[in-house]
Protein backbone atom coordinates (compact mmCIF):
# COMPACT_ATOMS: atom_id res chain seq x y z
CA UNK A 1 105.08 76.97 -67.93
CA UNK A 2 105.18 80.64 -67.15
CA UNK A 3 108.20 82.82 -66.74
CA UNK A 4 107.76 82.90 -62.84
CA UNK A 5 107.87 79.05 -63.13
CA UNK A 6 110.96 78.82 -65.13
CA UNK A 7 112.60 81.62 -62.62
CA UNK A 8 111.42 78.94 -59.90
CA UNK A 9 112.87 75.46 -61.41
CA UNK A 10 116.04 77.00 -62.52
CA UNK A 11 116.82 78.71 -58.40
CA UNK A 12 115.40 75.49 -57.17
CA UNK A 13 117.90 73.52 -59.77
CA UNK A 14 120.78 75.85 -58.74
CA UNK A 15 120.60 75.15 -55.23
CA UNK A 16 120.58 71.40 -55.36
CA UNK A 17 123.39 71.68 -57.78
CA UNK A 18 125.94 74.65 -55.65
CA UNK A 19 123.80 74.94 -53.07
CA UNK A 20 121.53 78.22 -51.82
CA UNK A 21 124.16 80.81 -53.60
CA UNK A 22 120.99 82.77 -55.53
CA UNK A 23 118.02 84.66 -54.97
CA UNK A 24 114.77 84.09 -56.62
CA UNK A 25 115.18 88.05 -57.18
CA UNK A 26 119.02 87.31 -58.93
CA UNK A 27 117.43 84.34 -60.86
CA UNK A 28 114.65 86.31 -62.73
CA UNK A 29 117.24 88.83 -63.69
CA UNK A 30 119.54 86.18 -65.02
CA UNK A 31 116.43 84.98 -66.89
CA UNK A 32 115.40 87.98 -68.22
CA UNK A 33 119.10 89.21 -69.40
CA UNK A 34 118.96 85.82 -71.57
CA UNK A 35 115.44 86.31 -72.60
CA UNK A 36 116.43 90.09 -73.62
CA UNK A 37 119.24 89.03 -75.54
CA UNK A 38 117.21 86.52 -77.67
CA UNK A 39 115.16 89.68 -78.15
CA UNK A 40 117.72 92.26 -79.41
CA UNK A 41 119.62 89.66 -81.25
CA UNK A 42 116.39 88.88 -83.41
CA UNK A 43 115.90 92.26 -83.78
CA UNK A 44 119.39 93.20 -84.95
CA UNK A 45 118.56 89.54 -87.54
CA UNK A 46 121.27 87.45 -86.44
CA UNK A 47 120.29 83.83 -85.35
CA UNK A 48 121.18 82.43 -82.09
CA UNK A 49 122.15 78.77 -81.82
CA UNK A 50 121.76 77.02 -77.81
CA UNK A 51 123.90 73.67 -78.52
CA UNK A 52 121.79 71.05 -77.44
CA UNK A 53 118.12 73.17 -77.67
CA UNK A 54 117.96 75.06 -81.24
CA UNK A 55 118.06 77.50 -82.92
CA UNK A 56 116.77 80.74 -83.08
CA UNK A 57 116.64 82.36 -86.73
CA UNK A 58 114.53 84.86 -88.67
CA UNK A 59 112.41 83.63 -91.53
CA UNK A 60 111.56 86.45 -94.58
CA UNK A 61 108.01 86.08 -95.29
CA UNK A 62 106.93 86.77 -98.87
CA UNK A 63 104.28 88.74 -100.15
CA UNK A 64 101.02 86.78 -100.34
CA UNK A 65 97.75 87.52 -101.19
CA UNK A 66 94.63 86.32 -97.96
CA UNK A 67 91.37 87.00 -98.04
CA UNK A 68 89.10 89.14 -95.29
CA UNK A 69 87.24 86.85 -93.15
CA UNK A 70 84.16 89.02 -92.86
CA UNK A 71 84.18 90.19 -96.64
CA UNK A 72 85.66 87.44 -98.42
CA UNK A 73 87.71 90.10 -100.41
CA UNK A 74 91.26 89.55 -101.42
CA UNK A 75 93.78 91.24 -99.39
CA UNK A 76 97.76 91.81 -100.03
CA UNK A 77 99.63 90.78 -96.68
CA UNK A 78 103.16 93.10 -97.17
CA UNK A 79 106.20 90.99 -96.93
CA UNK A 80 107.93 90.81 -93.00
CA UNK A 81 110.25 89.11 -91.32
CA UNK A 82 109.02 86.59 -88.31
CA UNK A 83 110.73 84.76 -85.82
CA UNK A 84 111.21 80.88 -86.09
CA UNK A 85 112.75 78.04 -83.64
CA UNK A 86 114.05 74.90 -84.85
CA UNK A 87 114.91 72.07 -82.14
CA UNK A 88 117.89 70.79 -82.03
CA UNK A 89 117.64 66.89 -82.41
CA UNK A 90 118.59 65.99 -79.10
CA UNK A 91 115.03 68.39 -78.00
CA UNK A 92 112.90 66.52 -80.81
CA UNK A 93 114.36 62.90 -79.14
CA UNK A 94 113.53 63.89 -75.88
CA UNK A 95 110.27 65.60 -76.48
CA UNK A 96 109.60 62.14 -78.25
CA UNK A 97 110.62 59.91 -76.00
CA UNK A 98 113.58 58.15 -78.10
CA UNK A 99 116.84 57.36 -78.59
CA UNK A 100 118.73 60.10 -81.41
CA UNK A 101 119.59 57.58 -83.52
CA UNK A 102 116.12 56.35 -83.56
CA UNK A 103 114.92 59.51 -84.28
CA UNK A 104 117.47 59.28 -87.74
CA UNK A 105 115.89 56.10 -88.41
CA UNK A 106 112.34 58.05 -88.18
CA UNK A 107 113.87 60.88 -90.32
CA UNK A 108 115.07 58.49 -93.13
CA UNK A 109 111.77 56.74 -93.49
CA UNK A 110 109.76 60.07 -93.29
CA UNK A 111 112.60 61.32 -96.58
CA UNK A 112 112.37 58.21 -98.37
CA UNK A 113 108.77 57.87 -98.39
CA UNK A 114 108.63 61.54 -99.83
């Protein structure tokens, strides 16, 4: 799904729901405001947390040593900070296809099997 589809299901999802009160035009901006303040509030390294979706937090990255594909010699990759999204578990349930609590059923195997 592309931006320009998103901009499209959420006008489209708008209007069935209050009726034809937005543009297309109005909808990308509202889109990109929210998709800009994701952006600036990773930069600034705060997390954001959508009840119901995830979260949004930034992961420090150690110092590692990798290897150059062509060369095979060692390389040191400098430490950084990199995005990360974890799903909320209603997301993982639906993405599944189950029930929550099924889904902590699923988790409490998968940790007692560990």
């Amino acid at each position: 799904m592309t931006k320009a589809d998103l901009v499209e299901r959420v006008t489209t999802q708008i209007a069935q729901t209050a009726g034809p009160m937005i543009s297309k035009k109005d909808c990308a901006r509202v889109v990109d405001a929210f998709l800009d303040a994701i952006k600036e509030a990773l930069h600034e390294q705060k997390n954001i947390e959508v009840r119901g979706f995830g979260t949004f937090k930034i992961r420090h990255r150690k110092t590692r040593m990798a290897r150059n594909p062509r060369t095979g010699s060692p390389v040191e990759v400098s430490a950084r900070p990199v995005p990360v999204f974890k799903p909320s578990k209603e997301l993982r349930a639906l993405v599944a296809g189950v029930e929550e609590h099924e889904l902590d059923d699923l988790d409490s195997v998968r940790v007692s099997k560990a």
